[in-house]
Protein backbone atom coordinates (compact mmCIF):
# COMPACT_ATOMS: atom_id res chain seq x y z
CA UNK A 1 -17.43 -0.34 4.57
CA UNK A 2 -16.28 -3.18 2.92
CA UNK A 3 -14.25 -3.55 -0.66
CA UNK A 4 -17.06 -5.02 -2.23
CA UNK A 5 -19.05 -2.06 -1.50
CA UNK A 6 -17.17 0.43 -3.16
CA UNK A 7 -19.16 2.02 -6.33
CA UNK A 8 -17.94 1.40 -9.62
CA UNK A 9 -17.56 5.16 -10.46
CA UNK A 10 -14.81 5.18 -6.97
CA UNK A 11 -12.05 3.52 -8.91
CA UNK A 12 -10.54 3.54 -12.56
CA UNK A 13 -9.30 0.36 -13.68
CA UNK A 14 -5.79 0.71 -13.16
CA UNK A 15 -6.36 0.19 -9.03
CA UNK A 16 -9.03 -3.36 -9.54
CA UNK A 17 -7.05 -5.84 -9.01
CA UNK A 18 -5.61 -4.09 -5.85
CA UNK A 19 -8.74 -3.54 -4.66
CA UNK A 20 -9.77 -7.28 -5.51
CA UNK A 21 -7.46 -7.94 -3.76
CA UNK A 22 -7.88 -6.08 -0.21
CA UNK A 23 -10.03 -9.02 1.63
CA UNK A 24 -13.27 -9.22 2.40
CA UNK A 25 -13.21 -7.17 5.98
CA UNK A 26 -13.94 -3.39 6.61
CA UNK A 27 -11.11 -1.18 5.72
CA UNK A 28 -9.92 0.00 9.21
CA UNK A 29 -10.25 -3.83 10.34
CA UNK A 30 -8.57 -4.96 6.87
CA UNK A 31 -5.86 -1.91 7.45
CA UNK A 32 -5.20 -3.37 10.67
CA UNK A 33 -5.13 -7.32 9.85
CA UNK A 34 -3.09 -6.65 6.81
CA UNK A 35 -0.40 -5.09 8.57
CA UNK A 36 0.09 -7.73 11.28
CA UNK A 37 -0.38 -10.97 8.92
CA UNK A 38 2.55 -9.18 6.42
CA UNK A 39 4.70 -8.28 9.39
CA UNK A 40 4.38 -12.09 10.78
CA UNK A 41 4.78 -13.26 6.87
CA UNK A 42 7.82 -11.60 6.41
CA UNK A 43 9.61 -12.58 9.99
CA UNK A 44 9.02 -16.29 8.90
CA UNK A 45 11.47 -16.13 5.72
CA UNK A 46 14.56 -17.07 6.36
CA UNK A 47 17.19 -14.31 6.80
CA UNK A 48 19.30 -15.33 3.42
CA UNK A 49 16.00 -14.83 1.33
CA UNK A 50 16.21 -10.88 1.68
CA UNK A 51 18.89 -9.86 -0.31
CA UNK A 52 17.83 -12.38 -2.99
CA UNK A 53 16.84 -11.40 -6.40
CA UNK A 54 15.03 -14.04 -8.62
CA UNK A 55 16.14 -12.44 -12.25
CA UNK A 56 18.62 -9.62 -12.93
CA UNK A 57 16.95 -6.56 -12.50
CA UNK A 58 14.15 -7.31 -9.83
CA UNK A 59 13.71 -5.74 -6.75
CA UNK A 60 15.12 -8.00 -3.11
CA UNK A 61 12.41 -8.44 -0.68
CA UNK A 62 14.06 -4.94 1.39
CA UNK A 63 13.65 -3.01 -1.78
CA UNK A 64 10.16 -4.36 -1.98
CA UNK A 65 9.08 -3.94 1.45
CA UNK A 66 10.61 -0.31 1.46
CA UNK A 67 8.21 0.63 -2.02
CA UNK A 68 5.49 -1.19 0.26
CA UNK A 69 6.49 1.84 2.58
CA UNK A 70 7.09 4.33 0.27
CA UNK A 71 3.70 3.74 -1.87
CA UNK A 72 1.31 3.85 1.37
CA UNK A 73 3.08 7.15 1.57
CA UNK A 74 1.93 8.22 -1.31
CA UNK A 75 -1.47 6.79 -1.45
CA UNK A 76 -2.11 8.01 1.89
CA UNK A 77 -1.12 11.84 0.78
CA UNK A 78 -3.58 11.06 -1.94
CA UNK A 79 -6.47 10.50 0.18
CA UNK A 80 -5.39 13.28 2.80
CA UNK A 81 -5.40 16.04 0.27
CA UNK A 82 -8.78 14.63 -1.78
CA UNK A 83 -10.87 13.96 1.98
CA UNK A 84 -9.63 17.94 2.76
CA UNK A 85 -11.96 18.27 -0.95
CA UNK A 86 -8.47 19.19 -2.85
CA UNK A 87 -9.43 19.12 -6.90
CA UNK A 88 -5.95 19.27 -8.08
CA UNK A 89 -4.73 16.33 -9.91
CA UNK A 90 -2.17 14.09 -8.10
CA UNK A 91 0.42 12.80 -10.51
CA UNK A 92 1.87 9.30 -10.49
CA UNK A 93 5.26 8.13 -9.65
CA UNK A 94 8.05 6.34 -11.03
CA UNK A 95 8.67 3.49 -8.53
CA UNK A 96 11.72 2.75 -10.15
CA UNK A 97 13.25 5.82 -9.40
CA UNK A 98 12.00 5.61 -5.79
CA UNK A 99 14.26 2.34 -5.14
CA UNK A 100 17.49 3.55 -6.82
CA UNK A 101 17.24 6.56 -4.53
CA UNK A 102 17.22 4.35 -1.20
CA UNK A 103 19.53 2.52 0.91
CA UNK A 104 16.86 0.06 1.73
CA UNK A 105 19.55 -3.47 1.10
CA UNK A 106 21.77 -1.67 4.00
CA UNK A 107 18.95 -2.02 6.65
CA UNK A 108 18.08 -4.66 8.67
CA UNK A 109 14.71 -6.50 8.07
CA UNK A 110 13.65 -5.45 11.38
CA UNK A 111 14.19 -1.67 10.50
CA UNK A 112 12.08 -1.99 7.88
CA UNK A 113 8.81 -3.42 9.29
CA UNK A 114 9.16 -1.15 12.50
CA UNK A 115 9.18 1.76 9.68
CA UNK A 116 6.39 0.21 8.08
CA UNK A 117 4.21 -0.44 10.84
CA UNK A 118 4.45 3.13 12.23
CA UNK A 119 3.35 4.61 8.85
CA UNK A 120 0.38 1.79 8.84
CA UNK A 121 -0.82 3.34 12.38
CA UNK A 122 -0.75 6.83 11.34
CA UNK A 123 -2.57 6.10 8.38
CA UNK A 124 -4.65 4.42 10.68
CA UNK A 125 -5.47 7.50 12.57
CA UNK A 126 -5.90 9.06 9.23
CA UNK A 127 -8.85 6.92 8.20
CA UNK A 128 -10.23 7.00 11.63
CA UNK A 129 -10.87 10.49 11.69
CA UNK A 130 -12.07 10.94 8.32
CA UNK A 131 -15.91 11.35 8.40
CA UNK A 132 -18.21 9.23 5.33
CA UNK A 133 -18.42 12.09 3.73
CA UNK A 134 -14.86 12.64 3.71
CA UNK A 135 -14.00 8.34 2.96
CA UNK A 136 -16.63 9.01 -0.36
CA UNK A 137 -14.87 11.96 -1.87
CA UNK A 138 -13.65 11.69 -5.52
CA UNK A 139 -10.50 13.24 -6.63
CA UNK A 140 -7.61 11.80 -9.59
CA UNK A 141 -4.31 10.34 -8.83
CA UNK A 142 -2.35 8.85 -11.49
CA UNK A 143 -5.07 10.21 -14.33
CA UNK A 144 -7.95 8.12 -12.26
CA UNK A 145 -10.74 8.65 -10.33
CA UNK A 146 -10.68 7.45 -7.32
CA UNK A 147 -12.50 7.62 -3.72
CA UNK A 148 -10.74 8.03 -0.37
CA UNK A 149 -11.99 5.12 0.72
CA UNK A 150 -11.08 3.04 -2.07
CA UNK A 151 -7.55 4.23 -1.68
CA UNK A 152 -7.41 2.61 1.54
CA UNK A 153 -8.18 -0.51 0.24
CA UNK A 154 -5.78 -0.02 -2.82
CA UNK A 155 -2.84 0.43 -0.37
CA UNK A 156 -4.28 -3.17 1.57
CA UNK A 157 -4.49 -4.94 -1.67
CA UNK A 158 -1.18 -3.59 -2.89
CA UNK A 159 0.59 -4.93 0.25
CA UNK A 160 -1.05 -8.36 -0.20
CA UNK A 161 0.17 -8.23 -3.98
CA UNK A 162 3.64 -8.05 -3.31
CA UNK A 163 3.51 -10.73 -0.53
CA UNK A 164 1.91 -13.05 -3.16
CA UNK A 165 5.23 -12.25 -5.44
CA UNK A 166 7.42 -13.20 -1.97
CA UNK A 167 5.45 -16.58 -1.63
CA UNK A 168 5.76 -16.95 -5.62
CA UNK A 169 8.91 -15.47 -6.89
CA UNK A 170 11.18 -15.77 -3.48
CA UNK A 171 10.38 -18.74 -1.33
């Protein structure tokens, strides 16, 4: 399953440009890609880059990697509880409040990408075991519809988002 692939009725418009933005691979190959091409990104900036802050207010590249984390998290809970055919509404979060509650500028870069790789391979395991039925299920997250399986390739495109803000806003 590919992003391209995904019906129109399997996303609300608030996730398209992450999911234009996931590649043109299948999602467990595009899951798996992503993670290594970000992880080899980010150990090619130079070490003086990651506390730096283009404009008074904005996030370093830790505090961006670590809402990387925190959102694939969340996006991953998402599609856990609407595969297991869970109606309930999942609410949205405030990802500022997420990053004034962490300690992510007292970690080492290193830290950081070990954390986020292990939550990538669990989530891999997660889509691996759902079945299609499961990866087509509808449920609402942040007052949208939105498919299991296009969650998956939310969370890829919203990864390759924020390293197009490194290469534009940091380097």
């Amino acid at each position: 399953m590919k992003a391209d692939q995904l019906l129109e009725n399997e996303y609300g418009s608030a996730f398209h440009t992450y999911i234009e933005q996931a590649g043109e691979g299948d999602l467990i190959e595009e899951l798996e890609i992503s993670l290594h091409d970000f992880i080899k990104f980010v150990q090619n900036i130079p070490m003086d880059k990651f506390d730096f802050r283009y404009a008074e207010a904005k996030w370093t590249i830790k505090e961006i990697i670590q809402h990387v984390i925190d959102t694939e998290r969340i996006f991953a809970y998402r599609a856990l509880r609407i595969s297991r055919n869970d109606k309930t509404p999942l609410s949205g979060f405030d990802e500022n409040e997420y990053i004034v509650n962490t300690d992510s500028n007292q970690r080492n870069i290193q830290s950081l990408l070990t954390e986020l790789s292990a939550v990538r391979h669990s989530n891999l395991f997660l889509y691996k075991s759902f079945s299609e039925e499961q990866l087509k299920r509808i449920g609402t997250a942040s007052n949208n519809e939105i498919s299991v399986r296009a969650l998956g390739f939310v969370t890829i495109g919203h990864q390759k988002h924020h390293q197009r803000i490194f290469e534009e806003r940091y380097l």
